[in-house]
Protein backbone atom coordinates (compact mmCIF):
# COMPACT_ATOMS: atom_id res chain seq x y z
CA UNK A 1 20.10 -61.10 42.41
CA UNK A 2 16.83 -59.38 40.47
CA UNK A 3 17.73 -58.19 37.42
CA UNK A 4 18.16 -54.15 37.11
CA UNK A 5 14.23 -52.37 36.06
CA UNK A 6 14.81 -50.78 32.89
CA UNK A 7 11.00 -50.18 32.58
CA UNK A 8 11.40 -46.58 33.65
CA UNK A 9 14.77 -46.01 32.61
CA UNK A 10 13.75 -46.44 28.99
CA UNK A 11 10.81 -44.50 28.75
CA UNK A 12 13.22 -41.15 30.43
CA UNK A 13 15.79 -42.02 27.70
CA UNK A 14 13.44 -41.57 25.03
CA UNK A 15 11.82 -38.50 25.98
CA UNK A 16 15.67 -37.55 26.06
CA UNK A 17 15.86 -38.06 22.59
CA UNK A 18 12.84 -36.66 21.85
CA UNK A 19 13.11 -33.36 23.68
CA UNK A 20 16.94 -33.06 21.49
CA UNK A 21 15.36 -33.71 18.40
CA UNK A 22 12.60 -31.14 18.96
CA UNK A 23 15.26 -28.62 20.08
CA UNK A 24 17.29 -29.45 17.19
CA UNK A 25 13.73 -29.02 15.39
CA UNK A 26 12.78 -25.41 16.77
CA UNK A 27 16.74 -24.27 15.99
CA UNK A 28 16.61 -24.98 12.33
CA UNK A 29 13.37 -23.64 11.89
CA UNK A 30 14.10 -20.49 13.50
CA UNK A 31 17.83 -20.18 11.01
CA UNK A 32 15.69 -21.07 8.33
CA UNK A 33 12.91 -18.20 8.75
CA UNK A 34 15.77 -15.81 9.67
CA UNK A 35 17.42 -16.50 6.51
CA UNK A 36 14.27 -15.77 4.21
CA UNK A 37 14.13 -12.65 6.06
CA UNK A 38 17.63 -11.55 5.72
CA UNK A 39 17.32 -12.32 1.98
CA UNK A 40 14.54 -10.64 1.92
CA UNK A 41 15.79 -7.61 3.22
CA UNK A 42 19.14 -7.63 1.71
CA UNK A 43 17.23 -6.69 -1.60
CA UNK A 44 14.82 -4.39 0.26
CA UNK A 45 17.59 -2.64 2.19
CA UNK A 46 19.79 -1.06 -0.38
CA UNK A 47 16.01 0.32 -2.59
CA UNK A 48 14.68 1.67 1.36
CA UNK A 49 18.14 4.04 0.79
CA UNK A 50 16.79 4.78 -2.89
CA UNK A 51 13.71 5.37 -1.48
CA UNK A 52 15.13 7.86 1.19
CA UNK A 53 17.19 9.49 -1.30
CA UNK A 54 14.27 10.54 -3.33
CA UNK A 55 12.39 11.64 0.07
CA UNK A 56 15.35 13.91 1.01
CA UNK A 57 15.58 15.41 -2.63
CA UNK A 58 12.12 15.63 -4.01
CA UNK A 59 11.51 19.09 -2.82
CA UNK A 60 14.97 20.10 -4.68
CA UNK A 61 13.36 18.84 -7.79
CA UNK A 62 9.99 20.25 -7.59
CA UNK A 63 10.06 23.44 -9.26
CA UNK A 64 11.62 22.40 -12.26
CA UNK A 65 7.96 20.39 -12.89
CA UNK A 66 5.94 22.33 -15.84
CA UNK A 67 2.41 20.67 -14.05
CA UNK A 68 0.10 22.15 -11.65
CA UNK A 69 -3.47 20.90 -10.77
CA UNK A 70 -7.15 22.99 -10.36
CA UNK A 71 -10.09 21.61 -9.19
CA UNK A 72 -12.88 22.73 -12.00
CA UNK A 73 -15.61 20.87 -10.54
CA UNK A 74 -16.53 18.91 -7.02
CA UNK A 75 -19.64 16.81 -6.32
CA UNK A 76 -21.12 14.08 -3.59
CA UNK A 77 -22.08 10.98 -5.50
CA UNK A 78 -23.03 8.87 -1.98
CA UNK A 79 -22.90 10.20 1.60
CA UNK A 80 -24.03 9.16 4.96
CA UNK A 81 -27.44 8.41 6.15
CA UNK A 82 -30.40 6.71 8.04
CA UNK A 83 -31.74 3.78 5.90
CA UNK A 84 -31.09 0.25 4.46
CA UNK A 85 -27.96 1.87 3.11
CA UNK A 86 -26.26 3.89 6.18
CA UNK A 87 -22.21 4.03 4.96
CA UNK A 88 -20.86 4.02 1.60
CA UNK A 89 -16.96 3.39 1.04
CA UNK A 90 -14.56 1.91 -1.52
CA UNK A 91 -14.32 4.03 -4.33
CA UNK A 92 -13.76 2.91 -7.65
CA UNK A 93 -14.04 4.54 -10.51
CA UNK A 94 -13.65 3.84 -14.32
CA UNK A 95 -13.73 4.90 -17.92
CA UNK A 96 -15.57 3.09 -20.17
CA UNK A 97 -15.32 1.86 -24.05
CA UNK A 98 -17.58 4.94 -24.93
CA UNK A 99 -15.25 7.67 -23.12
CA UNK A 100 -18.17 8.24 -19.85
CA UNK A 101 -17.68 7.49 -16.04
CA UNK A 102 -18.60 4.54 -13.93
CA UNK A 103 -18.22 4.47 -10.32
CA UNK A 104 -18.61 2.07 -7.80
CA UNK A 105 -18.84 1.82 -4.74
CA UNK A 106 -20.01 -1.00 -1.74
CA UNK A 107 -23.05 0.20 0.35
CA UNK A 108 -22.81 -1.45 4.08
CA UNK A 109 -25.70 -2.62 5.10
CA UNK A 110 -25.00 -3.09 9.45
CA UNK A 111 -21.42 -1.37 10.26
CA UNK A 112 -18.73 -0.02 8.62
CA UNK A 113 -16.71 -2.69 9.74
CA UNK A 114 -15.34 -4.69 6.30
CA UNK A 115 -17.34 -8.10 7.12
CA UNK A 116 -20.69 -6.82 6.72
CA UNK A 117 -23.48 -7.90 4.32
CA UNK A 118 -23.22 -4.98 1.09
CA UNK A 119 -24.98 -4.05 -1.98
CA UNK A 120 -22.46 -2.62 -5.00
CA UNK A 121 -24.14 0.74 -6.22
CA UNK A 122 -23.20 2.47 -9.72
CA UNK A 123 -23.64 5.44 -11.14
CA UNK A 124 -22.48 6.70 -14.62
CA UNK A 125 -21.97 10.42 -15.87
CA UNK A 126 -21.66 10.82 -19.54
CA UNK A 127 -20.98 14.58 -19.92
CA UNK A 128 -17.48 14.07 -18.05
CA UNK A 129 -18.99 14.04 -14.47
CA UNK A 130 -20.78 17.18 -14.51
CA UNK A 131 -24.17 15.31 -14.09
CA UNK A 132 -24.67 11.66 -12.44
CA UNK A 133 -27.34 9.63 -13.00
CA UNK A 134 -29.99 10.18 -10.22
CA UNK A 135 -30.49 7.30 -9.40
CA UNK A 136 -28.20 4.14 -8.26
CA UNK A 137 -27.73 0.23 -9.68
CA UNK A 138 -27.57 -2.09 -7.34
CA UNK A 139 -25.51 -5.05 -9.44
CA UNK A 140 -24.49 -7.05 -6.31
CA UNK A 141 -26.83 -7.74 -3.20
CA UNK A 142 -25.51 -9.87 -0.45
CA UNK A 143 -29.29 -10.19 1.17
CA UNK A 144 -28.86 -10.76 4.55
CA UNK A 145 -26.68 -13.84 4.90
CA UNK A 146 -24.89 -15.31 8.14
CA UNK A 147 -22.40 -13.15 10.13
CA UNK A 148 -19.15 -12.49 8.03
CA UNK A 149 -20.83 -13.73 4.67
CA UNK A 150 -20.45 -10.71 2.37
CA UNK A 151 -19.02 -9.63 -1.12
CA UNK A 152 -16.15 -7.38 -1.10
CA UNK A 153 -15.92 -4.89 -3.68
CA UNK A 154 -12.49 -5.30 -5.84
CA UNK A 155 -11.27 -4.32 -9.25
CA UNK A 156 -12.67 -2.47 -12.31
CA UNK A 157 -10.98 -3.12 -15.70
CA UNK A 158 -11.55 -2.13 -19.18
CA UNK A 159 -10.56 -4.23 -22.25
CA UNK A 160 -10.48 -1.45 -25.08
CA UNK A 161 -10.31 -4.66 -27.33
CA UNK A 162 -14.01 -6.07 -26.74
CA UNK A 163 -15.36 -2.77 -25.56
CA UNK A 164 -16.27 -4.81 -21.98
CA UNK A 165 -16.14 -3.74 -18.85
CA UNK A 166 -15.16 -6.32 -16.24
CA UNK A 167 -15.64 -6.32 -12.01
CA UNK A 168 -13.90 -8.66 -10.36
CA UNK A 169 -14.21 -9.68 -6.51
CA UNK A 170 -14.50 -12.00 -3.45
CA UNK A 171 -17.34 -13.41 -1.88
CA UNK A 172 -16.89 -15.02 1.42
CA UNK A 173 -13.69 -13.54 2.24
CA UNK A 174 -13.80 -14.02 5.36
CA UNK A 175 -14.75 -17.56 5.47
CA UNK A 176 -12.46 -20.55 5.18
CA UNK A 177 -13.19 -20.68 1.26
CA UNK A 178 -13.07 -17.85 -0.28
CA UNK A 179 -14.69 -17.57 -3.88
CA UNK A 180 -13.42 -14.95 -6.93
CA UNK A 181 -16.22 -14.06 -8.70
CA UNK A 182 -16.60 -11.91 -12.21
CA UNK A 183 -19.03 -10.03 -13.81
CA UNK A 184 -19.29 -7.59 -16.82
CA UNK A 185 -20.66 -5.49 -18.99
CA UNK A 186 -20.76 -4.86 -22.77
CA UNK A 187 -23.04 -1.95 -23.00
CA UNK A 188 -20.64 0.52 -21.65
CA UNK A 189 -21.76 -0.14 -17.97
CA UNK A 190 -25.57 0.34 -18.23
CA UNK A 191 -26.40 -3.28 -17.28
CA UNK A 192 -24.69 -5.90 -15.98
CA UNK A 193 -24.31 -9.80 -16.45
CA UNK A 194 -24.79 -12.68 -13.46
CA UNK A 195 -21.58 -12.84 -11.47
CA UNK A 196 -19.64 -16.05 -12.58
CA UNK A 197 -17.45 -18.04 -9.48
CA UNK A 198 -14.22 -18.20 -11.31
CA UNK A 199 -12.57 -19.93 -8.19
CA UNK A 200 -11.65 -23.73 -10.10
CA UNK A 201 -10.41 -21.27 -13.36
CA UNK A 202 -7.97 -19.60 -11.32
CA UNK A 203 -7.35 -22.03 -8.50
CA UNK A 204 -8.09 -22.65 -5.58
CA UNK A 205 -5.00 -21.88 -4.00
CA UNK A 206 -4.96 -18.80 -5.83
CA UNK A 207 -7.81 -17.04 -4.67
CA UNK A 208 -7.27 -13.21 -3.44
CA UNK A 209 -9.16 -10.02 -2.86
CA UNK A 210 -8.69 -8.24 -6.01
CA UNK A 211 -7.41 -4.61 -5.01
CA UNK A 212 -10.05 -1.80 -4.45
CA UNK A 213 -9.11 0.25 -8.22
CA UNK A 214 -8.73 -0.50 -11.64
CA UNK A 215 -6.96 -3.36 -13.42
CA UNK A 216 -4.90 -2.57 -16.73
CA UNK A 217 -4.45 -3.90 -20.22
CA UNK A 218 -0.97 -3.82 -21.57
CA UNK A 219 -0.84 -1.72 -24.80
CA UNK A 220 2.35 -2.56 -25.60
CA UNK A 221 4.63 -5.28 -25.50
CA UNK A 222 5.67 -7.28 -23.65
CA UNK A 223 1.97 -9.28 -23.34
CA UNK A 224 0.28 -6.54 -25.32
CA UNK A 225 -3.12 -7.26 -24.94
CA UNK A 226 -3.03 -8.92 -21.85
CA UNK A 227 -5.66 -8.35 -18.72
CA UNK A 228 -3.94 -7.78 -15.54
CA UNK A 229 -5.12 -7.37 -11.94
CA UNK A 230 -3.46 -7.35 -8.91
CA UNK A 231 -4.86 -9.07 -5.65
CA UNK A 232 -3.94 -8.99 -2.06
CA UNK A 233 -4.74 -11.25 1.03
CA UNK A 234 -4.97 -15.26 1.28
CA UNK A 235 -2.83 -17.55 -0.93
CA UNK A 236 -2.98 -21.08 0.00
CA UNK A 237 -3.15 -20.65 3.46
CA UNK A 238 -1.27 -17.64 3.84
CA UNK A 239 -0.81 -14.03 3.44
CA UNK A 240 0.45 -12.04 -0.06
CA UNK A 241 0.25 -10.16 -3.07
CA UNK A 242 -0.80 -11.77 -6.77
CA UNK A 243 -1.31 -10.70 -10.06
CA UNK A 244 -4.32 -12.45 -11.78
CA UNK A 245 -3.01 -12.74 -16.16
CA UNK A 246 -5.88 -12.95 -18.38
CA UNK A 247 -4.82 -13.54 -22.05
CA UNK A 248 -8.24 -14.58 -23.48
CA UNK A 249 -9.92 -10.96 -22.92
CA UNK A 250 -11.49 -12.02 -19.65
CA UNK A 251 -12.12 -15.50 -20.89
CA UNK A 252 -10.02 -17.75 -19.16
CA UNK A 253 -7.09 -16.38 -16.13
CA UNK A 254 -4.04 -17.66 -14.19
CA UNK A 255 -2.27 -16.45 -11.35
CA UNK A 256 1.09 -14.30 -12.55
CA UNK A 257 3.57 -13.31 -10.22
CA UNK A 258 3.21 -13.96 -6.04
CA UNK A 259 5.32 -12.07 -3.64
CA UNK A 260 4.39 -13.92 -0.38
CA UNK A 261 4.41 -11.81 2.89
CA UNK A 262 8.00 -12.81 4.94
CA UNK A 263 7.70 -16.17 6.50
CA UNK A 264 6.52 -16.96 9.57
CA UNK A 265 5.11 -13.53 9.72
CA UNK A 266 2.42 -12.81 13.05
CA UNK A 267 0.18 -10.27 11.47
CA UNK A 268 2.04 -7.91 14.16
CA UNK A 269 3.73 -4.46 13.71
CA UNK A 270 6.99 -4.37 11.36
CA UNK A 271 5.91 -7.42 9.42
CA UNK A 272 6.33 -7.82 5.90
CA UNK A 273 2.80 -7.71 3.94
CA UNK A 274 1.96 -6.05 0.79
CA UNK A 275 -1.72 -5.46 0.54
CA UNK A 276 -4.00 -3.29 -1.32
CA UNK A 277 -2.06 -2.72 -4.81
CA UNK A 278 -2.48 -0.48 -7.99
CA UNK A 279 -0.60 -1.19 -10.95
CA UNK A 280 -0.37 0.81 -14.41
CA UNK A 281 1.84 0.51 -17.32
CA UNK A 282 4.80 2.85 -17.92
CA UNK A 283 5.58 3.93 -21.82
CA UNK A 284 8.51 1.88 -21.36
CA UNK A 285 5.87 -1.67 -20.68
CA UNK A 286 7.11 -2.22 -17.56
CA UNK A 287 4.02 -2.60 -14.89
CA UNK A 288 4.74 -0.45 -11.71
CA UNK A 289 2.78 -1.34 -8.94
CA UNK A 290 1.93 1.31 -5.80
CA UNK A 291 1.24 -1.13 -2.60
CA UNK A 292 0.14 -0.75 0.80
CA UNK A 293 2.21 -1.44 3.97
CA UNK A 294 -0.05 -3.23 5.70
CA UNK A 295 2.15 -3.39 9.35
CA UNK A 296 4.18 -0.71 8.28
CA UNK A 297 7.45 -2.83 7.58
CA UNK A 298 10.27 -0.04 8.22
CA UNK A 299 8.61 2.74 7.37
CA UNK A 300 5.15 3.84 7.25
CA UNK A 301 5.39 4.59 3.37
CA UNK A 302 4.37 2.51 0.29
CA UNK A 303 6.27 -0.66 -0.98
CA UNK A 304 6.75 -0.38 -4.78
CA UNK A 305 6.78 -3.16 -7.06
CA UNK A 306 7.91 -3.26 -10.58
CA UNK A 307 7.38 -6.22 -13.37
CA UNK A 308 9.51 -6.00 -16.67
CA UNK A 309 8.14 -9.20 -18.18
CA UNK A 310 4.07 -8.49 -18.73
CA UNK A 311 3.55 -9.70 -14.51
CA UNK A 312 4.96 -12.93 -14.78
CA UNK A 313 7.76 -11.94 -12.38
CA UNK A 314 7.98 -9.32 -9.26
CA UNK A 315 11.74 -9.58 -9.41
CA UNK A 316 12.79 -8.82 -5.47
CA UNK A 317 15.59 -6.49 -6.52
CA UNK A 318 12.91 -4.23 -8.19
CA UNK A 319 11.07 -4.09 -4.99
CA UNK A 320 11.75 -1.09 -3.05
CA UNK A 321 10.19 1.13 -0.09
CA UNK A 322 9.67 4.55 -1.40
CA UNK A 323 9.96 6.86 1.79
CA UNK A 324 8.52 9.59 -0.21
CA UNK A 325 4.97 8.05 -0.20
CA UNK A 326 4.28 8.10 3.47
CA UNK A 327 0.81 6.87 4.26
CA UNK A 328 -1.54 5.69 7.16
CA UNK A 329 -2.13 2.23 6.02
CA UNK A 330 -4.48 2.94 2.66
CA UNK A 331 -5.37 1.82 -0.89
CA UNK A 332 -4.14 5.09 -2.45
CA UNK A 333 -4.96 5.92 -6.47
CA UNK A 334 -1.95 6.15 -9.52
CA UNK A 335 -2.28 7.51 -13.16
CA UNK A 336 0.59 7.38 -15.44
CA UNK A 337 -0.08 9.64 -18.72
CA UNK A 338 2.28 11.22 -21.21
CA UNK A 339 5.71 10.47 -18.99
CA UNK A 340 3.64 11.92 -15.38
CA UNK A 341 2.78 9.71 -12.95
CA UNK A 342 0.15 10.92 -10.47
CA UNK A 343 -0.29 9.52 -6.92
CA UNK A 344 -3.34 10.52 -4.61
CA UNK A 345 -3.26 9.63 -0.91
CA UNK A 346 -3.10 11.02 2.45
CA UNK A 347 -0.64 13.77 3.21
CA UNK A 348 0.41 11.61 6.68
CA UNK A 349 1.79 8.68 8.31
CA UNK A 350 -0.62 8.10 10.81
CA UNK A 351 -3.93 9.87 9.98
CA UNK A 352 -6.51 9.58 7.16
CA UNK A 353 -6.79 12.93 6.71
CA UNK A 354 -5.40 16.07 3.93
CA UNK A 355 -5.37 14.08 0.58
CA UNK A 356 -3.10 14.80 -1.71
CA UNK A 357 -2.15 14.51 -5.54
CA UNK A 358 1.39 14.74 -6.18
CA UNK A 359 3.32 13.40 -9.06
CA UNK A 360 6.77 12.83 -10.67
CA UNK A 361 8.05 13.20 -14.10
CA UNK A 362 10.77 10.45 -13.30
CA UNK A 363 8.79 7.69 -13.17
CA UNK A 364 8.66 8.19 -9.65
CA UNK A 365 12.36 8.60 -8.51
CA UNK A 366 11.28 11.85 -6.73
CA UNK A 367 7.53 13.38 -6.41
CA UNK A 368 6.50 17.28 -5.78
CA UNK A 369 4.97 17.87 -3.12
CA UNK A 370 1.55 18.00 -4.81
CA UNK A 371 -1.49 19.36 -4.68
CA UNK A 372 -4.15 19.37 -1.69
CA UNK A 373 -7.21 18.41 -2.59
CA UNK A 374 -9.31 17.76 0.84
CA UNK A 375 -7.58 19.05 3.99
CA UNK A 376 -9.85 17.32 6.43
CA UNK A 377 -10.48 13.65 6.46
CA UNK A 378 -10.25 11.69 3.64
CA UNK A 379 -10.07 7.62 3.32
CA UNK A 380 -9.45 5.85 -0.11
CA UNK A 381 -8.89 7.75 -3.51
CA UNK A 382 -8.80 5.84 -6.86
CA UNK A 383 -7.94 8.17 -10.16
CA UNK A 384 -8.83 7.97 -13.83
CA UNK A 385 -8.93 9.55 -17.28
CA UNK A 386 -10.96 9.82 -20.41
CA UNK A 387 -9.57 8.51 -23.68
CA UNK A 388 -10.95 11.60 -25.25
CA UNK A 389 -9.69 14.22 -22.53
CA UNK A 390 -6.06 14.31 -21.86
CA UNK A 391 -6.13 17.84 -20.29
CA UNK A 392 -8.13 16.65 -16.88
CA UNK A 393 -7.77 14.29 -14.20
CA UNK A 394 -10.73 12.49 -12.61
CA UNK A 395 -10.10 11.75 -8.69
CA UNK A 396 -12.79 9.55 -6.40
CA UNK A 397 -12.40 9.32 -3.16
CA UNK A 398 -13.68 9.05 0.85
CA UNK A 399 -13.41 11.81 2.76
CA UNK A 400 -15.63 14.06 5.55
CA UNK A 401 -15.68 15.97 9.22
CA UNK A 402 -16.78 13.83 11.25
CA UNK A 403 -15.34 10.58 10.07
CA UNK A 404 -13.63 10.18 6.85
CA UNK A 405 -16.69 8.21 4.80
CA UNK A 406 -18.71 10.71 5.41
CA UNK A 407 -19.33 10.80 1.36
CA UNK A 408 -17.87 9.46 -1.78
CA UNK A 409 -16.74 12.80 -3.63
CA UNK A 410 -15.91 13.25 -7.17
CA UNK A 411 -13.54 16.09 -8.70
CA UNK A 412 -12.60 17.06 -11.91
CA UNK A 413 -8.89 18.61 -12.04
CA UNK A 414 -7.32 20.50 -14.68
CA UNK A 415 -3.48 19.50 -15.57
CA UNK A 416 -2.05 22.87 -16.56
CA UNK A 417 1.54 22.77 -18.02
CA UNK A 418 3.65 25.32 -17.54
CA UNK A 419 4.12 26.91 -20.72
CA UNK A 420 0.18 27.34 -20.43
CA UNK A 421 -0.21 28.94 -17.78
């Protein structure tokens, strides 16, 4: 009798095996990922209530705020036209060591699409933005390098120690290595030194687009002293938010606290992913961070972020979605002084368009309904103050009629108290 053929038999066995295993495979993956998220959002879920709270009562608090805002003076620093130059966009503006203005922004070469060659144009004003200088600084030129090979403008940060004024950004964003450069100035922003590729400093795995705005310096403890910036986009291969610690004034940096977008995430509506991010420092020391929600994740309002440790930490239980800050997906601008904290953004979920200041005198548990400051279109807004003049309120931002970079517009605002007025 021939003996039975096993030599197919075997071969279907196996792929038995292995189609169990991989099923076995897929099912503990997909617990796994469901399990980060529903940790995830059992912190988030209980601060998105907090956060609805203070959108429901906000209005009810309003009129017990002594503030109100007037614009004194309004000017176009950059605006649309034929030329090398055609669209300016990403403000950001700063105040320098010597109490004047710097503002940058990125001048697109081709498109205004974000992966296009750029130049990075200043201006200064030293009479508290009544008069610019005529002319602009080009302190970055990409040339005209291979498709998607660009510099993307980032953050602005002043140490008050040094008297230096730092820019820090990404080149080759786009690309599958990225590089974080830095570049500064210690004549109060009239010239500017050679970018520096601080890439191997940070690490590799590390790098991220440092947040159109300003960074801060902690002026009191904890970290007193210390250089922070807060960065969005890649992280070792994937997709988050990180705050870059300097405590060598600039010197020498390490990555701080990541908060990783939720796992397994598809770039798709309702995702997790904190992008562009503004942090300042509350009188308290505590770093509260503004951040955009980049695929509207619940609500198409701002995730806030708090650190209570000088950025080491993002603790998820001081992560929250504040309902009150709706926005259309945007880098928006925040100013804390003297126990206010301003916010200036889009006055809708959907549309870049009626920008707003509003501001809360609770450390943002509820926010008036603020001030309009452009009621046409209007992009990205960063804000700012003299060290010298506490009474006004500088605001940069996009904005226009037929699309909202038309210009780059500066205004000066007045912060009238109550018992002044």
């Amino acid at each position: 009798m021939p003996l039975p053929n096993n030599t197919r038999t075997m071969p279907r066995v196996l792929r038995m095996v292995r189609n169990v295993l991989l099923i076995i495979i897929v099912i503990m993956v997909g617990w796994t990922a469901n399990t980060a998220l529903n940790k995830y959002q059992m912190y988030l879920r209980p601060n998105a209530r907090a956060g609805e709270w203070s959108s429901s009562q906000r209005y009810v608090h309003s009129s017990q705020v002594g503030v109100s805002l007037s614009v004194v003076h309004d000017v176009v620093l950059w605006t649309r036209r034929t030329g090398e130059i055609p669209i300016y966009r990403i403000p950001v503006l700063t105040y320098t060591p010597r109490g004047y203005l710097v503002a940058i922004v990125e001048g697109r070469k081709e498109a205004p699409r974000d992966a296009s060659s750029k130049v990075f144009a200043v201006k200064r004003s030293t009479d508290g933005g009544a008069t610019w200088s005529s002319s602009e600084q080009w302190i970055v030129d990409d040339g005209k390098p291979p498709k998607d090979v660009c510099s993307n403008l980032g953050t602005v940060l002043v140490d008050d120690t040094t008297a230096t004024i730092f820019l820090m950004y990404v080149y080759c964003g786009f690309c599958p290595a990225a590089s974080l450069m830095l570049m500064n100035s210690t004549d109060d922003g009239i010239t500017w030194g050679r970018p520096s590729n601080i890439t191997d400093i940070v690490g590799k795995q590390y790098v991220t687009h440092p947040s159109p705005g300003y960074g801060i310096q902690k002026k009191v403890n904890p970290a007193k002293g210390r250089l922070i910036i807060c960065g969005h986009g890649f992280h070792d291969g994937g997709r988050g938010l990180v705050l870059l610690l300097s405590d060598g004034h600039g010197v020498t940096w390490r990555p701080g606290a990541f908060v990783p977008s939720v796992p397994f995430q598809n770039s798709t509506d309702g995702d997790f992913n904190p992008s562009e991010c503004q942090p300042v420092e509350l009188a308290d020391g505590s770093i509260y961070i503004v951040v955009r929600n980049q695929y509207r994740y619940r609500y198409n309002c701002k995730i806030i972020m708090r650190s209570v440790d000088g950025g080491e930490t993002l603790p998820q239980n001081y992560t929250y979605l504040d309902q009150a800050l709706i926005e259309p997906k945007i880098a928006s601008g925040v100013w804390y002084h003297n126990g206010t904290l301003f916010y200036s953004g889009p006055n809708s979920k959907t549309e870049r368009r009626s920008l707003h200041i509003r501001w809360s005198e609770d450390h943002g548990r509820t926010w008036t309904p603020g001030t309009e400051i452009w009621g046409d279109l209007a992009g990205y807004s960063t804000l700012t103050m003299l060290p010298h003049d506490r009474k006004h309120l500088y605001i940069m931002y996009e904005r226009g009629t037929r699309k909202y970079y038309d210009e780059i517009a500066f205004s000066k605002i007045e912060i009238i108290h109550r018992e002044e007025s």
